[in-house]
PDB file of N, CA and C in Angstrom:
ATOM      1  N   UNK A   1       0.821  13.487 -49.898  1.00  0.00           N
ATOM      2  CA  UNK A   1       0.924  14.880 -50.311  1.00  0.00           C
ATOM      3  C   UNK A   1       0.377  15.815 -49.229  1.00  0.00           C
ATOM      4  N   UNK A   2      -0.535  15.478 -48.654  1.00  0.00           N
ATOM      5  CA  UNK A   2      -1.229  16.446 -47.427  1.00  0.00           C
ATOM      6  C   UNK A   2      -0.098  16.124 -46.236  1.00  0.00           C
ATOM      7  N   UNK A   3       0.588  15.352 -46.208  1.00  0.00           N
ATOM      8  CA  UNK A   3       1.645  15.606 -45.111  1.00  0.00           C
ATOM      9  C   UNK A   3       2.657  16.023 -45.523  1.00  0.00           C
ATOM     10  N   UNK A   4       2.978  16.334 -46.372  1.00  0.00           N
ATOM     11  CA  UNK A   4       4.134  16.673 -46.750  1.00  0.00           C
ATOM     12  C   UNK A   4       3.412  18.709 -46.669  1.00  0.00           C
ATOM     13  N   UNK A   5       2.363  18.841 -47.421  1.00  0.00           N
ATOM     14  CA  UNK A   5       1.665  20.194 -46.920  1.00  0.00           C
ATOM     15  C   UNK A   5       1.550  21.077 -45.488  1.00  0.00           C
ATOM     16  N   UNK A   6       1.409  19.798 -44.857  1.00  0.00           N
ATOM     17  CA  UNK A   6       1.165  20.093 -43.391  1.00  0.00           C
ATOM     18  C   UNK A   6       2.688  20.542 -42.804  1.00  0.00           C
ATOM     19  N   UNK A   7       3.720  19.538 -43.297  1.00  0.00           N
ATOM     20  CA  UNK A   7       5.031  20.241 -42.721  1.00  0.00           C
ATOM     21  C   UNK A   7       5.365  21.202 -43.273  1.00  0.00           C
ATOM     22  N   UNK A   8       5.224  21.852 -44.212  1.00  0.00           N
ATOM     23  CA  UNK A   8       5.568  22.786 -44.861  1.00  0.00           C
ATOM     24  C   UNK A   8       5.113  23.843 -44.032  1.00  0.00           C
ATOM     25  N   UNK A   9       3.499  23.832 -44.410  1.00  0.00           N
ATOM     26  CA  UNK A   9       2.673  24.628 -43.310  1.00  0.00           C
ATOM     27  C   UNK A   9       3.295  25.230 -42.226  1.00  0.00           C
ATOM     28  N   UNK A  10       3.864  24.001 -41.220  1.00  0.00           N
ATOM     29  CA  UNK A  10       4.151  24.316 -40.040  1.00  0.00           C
ATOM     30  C   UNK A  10       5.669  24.614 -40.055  1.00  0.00           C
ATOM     31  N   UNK A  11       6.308  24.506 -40.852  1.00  0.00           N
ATOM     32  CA  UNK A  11       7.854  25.449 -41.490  1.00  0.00           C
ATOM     33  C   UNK A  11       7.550  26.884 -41.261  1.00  0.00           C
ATOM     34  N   UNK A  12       6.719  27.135 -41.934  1.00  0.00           N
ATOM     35  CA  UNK A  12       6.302  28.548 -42.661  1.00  0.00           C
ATOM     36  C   UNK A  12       5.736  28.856 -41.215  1.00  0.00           C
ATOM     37  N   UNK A  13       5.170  28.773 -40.573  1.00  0.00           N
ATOM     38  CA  UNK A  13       4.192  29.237 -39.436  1.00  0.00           C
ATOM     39  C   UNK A  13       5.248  29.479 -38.108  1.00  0.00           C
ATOM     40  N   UNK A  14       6.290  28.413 -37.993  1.00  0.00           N
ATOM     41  CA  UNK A  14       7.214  28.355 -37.176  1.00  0.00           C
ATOM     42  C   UNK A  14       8.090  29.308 -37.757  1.00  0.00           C
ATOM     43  N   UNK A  15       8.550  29.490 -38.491  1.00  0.00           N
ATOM     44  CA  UNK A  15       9.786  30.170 -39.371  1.00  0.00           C
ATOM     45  C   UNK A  15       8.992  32.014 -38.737  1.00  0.00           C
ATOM     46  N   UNK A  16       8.013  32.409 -38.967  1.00  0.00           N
ATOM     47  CA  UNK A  16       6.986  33.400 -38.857  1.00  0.00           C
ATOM     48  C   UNK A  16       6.831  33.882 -37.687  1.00  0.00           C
ATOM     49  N   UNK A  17       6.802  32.816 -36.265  1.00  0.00           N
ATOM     50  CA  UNK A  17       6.759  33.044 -34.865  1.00  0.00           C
ATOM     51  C   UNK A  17       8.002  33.505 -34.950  1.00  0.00           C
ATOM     52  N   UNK A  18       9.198  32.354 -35.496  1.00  0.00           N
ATOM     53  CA  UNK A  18      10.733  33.084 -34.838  1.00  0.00           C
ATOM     54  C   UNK A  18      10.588  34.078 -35.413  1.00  0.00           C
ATOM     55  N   UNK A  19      10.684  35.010 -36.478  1.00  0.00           N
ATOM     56  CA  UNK A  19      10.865  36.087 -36.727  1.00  0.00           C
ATOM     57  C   UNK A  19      10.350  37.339 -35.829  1.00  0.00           C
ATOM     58  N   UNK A  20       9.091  37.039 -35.832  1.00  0.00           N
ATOM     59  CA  UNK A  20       8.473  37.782 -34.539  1.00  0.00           C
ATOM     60  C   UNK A  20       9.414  37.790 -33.466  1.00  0.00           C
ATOM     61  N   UNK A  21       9.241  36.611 -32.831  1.00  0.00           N
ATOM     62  CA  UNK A  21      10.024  36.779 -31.399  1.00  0.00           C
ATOM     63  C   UNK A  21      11.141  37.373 -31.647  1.00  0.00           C
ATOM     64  N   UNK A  22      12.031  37.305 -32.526  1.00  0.00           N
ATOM     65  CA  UNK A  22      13.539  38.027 -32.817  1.00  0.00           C
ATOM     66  C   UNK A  22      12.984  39.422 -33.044  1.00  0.00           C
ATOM     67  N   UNK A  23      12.685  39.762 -33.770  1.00  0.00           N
ATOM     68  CA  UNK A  23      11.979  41.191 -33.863  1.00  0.00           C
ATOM     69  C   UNK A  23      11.337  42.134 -32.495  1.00  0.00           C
ATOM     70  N   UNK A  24      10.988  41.564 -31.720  1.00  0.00           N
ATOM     71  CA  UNK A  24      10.488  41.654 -30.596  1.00  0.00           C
ATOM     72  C   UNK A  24      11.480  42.494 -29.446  1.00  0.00           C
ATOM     73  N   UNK A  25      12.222  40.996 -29.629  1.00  0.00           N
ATOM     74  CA  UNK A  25      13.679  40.729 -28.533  1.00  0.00           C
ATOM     75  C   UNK A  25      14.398  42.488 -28.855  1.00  0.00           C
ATOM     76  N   UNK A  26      14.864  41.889 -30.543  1.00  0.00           N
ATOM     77  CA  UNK A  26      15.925  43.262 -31.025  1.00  0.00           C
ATOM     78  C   UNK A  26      15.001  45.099 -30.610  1.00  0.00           C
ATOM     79  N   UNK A  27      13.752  45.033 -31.334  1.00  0.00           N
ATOM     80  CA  UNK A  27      13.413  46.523 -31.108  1.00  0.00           C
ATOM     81  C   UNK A  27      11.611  46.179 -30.297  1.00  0.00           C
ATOM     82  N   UNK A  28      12.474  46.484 -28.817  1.00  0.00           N
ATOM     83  CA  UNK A  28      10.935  46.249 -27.695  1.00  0.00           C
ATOM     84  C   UNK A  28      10.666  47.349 -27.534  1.00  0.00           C
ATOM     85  N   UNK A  29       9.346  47.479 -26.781  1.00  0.00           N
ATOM     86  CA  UNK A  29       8.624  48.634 -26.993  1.00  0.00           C
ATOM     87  C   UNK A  29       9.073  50.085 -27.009  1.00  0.00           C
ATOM     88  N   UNK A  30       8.565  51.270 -27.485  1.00  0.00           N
ATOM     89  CA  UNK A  30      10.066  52.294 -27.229  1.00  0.00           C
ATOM     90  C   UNK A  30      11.043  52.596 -28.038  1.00  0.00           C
ATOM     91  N   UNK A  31      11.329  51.486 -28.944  1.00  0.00           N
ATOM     92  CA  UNK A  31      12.945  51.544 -29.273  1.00  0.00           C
ATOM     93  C   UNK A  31      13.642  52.847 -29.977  1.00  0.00           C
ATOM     94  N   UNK A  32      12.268  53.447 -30.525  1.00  0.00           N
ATOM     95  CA  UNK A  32      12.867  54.001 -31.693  1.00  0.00           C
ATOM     96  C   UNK A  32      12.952  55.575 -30.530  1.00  0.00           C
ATOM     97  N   UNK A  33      12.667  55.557 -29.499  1.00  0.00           N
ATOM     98  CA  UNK A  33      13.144  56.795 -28.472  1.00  0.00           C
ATOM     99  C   UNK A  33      14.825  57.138 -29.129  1.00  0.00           C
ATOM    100  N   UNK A  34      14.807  58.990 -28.630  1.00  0.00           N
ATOM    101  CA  UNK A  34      16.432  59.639 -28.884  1.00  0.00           C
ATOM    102  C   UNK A  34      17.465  58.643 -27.687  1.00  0.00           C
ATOM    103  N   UNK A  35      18.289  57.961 -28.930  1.00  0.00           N
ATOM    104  CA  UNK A  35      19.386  57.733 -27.970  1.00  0.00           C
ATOM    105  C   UNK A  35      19.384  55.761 -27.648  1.00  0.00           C
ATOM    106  N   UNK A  36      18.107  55.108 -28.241  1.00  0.00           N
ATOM    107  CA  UNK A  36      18.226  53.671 -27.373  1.00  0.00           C
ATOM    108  C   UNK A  36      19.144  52.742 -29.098  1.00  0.00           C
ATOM    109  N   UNK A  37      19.393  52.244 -28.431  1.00  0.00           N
ATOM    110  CA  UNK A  37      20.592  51.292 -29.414  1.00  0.00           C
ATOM    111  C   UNK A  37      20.249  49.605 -29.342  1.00  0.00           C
ATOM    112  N   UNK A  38      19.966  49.361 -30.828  1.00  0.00           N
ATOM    113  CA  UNK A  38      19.117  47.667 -30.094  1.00  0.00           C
ATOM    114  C   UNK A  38      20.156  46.840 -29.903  1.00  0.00           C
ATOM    115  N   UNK A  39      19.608  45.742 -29.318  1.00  0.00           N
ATOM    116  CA  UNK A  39      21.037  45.057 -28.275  1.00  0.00           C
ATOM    117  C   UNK A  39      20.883  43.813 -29.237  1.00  0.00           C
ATOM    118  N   UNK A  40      22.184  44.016 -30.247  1.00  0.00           N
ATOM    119  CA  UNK A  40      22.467  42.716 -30.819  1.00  0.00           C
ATOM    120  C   UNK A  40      24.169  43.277 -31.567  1.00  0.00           C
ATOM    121  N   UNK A  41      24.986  42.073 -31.725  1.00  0.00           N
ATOM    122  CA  UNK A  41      26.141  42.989 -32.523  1.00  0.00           C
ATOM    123  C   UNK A  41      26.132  43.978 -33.729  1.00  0.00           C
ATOM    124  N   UNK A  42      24.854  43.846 -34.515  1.00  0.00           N
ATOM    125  CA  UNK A  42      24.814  44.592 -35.619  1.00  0.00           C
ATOM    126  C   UNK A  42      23.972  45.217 -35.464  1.00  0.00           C
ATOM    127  N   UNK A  43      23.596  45.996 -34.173  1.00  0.00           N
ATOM    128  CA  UNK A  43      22.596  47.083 -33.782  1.00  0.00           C
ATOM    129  C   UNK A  43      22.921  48.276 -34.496  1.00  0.00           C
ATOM    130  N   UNK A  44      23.863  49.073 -34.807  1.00  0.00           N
ATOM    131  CA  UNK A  44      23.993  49.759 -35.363  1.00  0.00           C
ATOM    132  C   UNK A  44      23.692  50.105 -36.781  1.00  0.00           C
ATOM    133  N   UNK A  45      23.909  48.832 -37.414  1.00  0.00           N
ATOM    134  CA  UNK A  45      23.785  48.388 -38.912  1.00  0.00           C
ATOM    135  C   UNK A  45      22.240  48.380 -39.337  1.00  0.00           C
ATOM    136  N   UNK A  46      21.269  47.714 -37.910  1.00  0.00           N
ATOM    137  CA  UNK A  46      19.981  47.220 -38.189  1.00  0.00           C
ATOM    138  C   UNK A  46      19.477  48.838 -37.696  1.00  0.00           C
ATOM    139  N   UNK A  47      20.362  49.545 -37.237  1.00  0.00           N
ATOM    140  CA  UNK A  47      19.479  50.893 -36.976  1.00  0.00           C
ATOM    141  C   UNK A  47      19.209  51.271 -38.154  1.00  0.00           C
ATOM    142  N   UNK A  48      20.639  51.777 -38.673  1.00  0.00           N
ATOM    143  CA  UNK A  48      20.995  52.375 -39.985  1.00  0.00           C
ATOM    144  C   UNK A  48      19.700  52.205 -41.246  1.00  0.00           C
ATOM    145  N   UNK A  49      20.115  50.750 -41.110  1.00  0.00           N
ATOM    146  CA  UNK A  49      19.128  50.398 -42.436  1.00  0.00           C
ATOM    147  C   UNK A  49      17.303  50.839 -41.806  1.00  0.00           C
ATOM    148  N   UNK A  50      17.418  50.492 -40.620  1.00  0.00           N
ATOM    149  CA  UNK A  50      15.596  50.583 -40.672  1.00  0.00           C
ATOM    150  C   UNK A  50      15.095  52.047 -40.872  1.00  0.00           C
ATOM    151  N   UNK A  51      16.145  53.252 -40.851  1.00  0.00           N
ATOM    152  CA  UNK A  51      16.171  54.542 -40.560  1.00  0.00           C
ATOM    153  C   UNK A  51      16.093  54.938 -41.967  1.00  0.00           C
ATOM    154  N   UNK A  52      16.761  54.235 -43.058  1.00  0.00           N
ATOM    155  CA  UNK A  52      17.004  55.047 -44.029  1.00  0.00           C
ATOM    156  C   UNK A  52      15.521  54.176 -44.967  1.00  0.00           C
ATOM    157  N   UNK A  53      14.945  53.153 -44.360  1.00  0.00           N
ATOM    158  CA  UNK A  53      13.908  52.680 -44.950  1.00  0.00           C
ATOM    159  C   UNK A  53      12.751  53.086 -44.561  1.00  0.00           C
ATOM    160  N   UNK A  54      13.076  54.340 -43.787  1.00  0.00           N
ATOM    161  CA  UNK A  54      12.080  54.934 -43.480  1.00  0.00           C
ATOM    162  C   UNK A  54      10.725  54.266 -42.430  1.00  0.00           C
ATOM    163  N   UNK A  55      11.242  53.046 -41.645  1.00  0.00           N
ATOM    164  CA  UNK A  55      10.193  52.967 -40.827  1.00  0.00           C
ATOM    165  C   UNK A  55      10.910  51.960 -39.838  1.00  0.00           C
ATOM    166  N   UNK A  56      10.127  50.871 -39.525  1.00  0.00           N
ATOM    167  CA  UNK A  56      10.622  50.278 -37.902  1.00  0.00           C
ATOM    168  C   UNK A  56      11.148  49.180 -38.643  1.00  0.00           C
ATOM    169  N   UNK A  57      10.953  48.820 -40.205  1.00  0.00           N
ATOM    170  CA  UNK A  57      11.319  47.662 -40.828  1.00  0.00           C
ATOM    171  C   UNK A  57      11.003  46.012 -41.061  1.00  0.00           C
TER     172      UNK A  57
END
């Protein structure tokens, strides 16, 4: 049972870094400057929504 915890653990912890790093990648420092567009195909879409949610998302 404690290994089966431990992978989980490290699911969740790994799963947590990628998000970061993707988050990172899509809106780097700056982003939300007049005019910058984040560089992925649904940049527009991920603008949209983070804009109308009122923050960086």
């Amino acid at each position: 049972m404690i290994v089966f915890g431990a992978v989980v653990f490290g699911v969740v912890l790994g799963a947590a870094v990628f998000a970061l790093r993707q988050h990172n990648r899509m809106f780097p420092k700056g982003w939300d400057r007049t005019g910058w567009e984040p560089r992925s195909t649904g940049g527009w879409f991920v603008t949209k929504f983070t804009w109308l949610s009122g923050g960086r998302g």
